[in-house]
Protein backbone atom coordinates (compact mmCIF):
# COMPACT_ATOMS: atom_id res chain seq x y z
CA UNK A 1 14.05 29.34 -35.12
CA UNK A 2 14.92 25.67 -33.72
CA UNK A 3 12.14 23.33 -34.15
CA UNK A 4 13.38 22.12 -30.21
CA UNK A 5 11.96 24.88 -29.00
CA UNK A 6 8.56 23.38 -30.18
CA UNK A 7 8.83 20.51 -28.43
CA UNK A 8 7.25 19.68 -25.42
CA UNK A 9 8.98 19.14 -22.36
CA UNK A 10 9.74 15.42 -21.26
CA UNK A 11 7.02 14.66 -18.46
CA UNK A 12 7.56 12.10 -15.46
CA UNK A 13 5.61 9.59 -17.53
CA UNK A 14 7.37 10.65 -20.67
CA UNK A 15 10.66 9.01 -18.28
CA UNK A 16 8.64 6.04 -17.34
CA UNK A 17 7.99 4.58 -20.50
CA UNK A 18 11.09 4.94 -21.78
CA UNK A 19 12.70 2.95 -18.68
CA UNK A 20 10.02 0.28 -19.68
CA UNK A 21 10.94 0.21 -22.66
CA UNK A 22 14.78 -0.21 -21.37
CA UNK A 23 13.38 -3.07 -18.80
CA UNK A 24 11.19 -4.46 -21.93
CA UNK A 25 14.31 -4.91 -24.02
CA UNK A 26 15.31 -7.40 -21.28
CA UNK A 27 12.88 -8.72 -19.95
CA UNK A 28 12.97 -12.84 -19.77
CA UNK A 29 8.91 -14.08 -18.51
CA UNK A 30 10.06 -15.58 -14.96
CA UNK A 31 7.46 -18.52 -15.42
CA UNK A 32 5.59 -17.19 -12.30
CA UNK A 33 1.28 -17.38 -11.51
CA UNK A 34 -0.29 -14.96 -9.59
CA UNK A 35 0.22 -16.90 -6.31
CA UNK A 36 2.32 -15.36 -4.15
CA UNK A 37 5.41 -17.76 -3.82
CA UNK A 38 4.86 -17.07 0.24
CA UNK A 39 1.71 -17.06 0.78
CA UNK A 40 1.42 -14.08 2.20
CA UNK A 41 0.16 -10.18 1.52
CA UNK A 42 1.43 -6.84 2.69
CA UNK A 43 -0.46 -4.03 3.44
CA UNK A 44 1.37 -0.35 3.49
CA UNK A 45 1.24 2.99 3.27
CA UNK A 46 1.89 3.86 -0.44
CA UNK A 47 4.86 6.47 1.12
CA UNK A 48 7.58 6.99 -1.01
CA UNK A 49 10.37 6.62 1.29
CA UNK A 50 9.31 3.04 1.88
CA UNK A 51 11.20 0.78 -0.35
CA UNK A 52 8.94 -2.21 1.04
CA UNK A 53 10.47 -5.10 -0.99
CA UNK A 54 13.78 -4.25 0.07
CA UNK A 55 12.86 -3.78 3.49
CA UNK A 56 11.07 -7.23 3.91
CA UNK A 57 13.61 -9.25 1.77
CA UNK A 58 11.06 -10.12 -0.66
CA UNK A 59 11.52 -10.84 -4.42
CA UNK A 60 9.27 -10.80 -7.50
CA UNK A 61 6.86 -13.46 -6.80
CA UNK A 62 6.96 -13.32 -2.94
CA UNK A 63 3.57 -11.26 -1.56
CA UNK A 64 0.75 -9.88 -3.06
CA UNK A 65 1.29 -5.97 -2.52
CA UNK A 66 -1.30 -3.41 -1.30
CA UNK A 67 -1.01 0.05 -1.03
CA UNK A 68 -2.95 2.87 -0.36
CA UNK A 69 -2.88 6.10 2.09
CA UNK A 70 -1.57 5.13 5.11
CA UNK A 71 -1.50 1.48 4.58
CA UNK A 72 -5.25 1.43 5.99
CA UNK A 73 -7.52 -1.35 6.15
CA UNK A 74 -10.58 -0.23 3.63
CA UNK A 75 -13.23 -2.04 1.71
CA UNK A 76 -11.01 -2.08 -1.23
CA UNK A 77 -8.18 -3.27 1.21
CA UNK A 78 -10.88 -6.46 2.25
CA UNK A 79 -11.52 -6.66 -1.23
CA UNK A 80 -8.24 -7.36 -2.18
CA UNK A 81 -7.35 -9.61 0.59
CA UNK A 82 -10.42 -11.58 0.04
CA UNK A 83 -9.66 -12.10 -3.31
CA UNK A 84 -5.36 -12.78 -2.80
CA UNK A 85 -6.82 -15.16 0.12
CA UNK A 86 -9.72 -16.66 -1.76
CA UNK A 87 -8.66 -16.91 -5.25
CA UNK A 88 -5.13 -17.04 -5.04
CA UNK A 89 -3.51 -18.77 -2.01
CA UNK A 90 -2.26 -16.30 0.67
CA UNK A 91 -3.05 -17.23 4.27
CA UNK A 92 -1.19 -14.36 6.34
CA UNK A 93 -1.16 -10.48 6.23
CA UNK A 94 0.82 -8.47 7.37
CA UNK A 95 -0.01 -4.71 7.82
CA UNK A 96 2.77 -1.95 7.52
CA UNK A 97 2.04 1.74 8.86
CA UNK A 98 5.27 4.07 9.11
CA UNK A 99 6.34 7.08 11.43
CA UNK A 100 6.15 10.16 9.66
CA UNK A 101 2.57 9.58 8.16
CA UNK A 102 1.17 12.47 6.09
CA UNK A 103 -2.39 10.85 7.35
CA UNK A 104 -1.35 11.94 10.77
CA UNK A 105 -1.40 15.56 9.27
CA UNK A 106 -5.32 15.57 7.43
CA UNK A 107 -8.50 15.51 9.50
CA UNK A 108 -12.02 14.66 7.69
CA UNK A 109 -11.94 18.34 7.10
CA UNK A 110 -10.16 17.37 4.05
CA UNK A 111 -13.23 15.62 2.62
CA UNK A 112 -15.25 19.26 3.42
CA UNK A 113 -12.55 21.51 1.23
CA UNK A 114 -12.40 19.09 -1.25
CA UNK A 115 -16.66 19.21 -1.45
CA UNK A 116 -16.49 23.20 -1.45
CA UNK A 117 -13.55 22.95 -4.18
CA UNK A 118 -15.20 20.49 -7.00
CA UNK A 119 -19.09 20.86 -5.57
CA UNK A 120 -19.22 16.84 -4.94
CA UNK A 121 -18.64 15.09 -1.71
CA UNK A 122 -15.93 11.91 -1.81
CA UNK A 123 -17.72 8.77 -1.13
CA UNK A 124 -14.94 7.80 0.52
CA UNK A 125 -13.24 8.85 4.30
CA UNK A 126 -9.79 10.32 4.96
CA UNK A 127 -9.12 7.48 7.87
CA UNK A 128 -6.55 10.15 9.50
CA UNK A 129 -5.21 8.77 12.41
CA UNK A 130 -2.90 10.57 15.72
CA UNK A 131 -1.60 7.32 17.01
CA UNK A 132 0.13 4.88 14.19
CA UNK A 133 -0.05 2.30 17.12
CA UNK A 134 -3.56 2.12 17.85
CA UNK A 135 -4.14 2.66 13.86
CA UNK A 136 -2.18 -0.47 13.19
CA UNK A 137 -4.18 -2.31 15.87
CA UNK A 138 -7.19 -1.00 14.48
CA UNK A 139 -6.74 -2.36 10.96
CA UNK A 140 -5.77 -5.57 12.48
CA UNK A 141 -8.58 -5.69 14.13
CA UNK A 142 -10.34 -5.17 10.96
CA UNK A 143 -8.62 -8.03 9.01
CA UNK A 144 -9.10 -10.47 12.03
CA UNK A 145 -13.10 -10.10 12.26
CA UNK A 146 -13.69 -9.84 8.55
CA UNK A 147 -16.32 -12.09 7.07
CA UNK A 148 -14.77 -12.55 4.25
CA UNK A 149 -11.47 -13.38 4.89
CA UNK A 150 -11.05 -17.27 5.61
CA UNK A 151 -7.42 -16.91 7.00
CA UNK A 152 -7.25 -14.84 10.47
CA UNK A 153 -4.90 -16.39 12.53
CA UNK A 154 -1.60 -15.01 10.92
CA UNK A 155 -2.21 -11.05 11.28
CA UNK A 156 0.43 -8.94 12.58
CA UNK A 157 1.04 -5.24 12.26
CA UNK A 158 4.21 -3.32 12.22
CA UNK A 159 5.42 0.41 12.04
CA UNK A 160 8.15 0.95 9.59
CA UNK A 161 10.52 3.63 10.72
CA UNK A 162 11.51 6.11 7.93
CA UNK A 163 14.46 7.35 9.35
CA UNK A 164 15.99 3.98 10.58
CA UNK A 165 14.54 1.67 8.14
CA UNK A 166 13.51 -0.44 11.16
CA UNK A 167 10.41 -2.33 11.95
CA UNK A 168 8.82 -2.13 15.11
CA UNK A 169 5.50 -4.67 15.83
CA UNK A 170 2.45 -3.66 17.32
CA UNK A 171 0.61 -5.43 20.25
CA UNK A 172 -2.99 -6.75 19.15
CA UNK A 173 -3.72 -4.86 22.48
CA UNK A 174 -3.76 -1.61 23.22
């Protein structure tokens, strides 16, 4: 018998460090801090489909990156704005939701079957949204009255189209 058919199957992060260890092999330290070159951070949906660098022109060193479910504004989201603002520099955010959001699919029901299935409540909420529009203005909203964020006046929100690649801003009104 073949000693292959032993082995175990090459998983997804099996793949992963092997490219790193490809990208390692090259890699040349680009001389860079942790300040984001423009100053500014992106929030987005952590989607996929949304190649954001690409779509914004940015390169290594350009933005602080965050990304979560939906590209809402949470604690952690403040959190990490306070801290890119604070600590390291940035002075504008810009928020990224997309069409085509799986959010747009949950309710807070999913909180409920998730309680019934492990026997523990998530601390946290689903922040499902219907309209990506008034979302976007929502989390705006949030970043422009937070106390902890020094830098409010350069907030603008956007909804990335998935099937055009096209951003579309959102009005600070609804």
């Amino acid at each position: 018998m073949s000693t292959a058919a032993f082995q175990p199957a090459t998983t997804v992060t099996d793949r992963l460090v092997e490219a790193n260890r490809r990208y390692a092999a090259e890699f040349t330290d680009p001389g860079m801090d942790a300040r984001p070159v423009l100053g500014v951070a992106v929030v987005a949906c952590m989607d996929a489909r949304i190649d954001l660098h690409a779509a914004l022109g940015l390169e290594l060193g350009d933005c602080h990156t965050v990304r979560n479910a939906g590209g809402v504004v949470t604690d952690d989201t403040i959190r990490s704005l306070t801290i890119s603002q604070r600590a390291l520099g940035t002075r504008s955010v810009v928020l990224i939701h997309h069409t085509g959001c799986g959010l747009q699919t949950l309710t807070e029901d999913f909180r409920h079957i998730l309680e019934r299935e492990v026997g523990q409540r998530p601390s946290w909420a689903v922040e499902s949204f219907t309209d990506v529009d008034q979302d976007v203005r929502q989390s705006m909203q949030k970043v422009r009255t937070s106390p902890f964020l020094p830098y409010t006046d350069d907030v603008r929100g956007f909804v990335f189209d998935v099937t055009t690649g096209r951003l579309r801003e959102v009005s600070g009104r609804a």
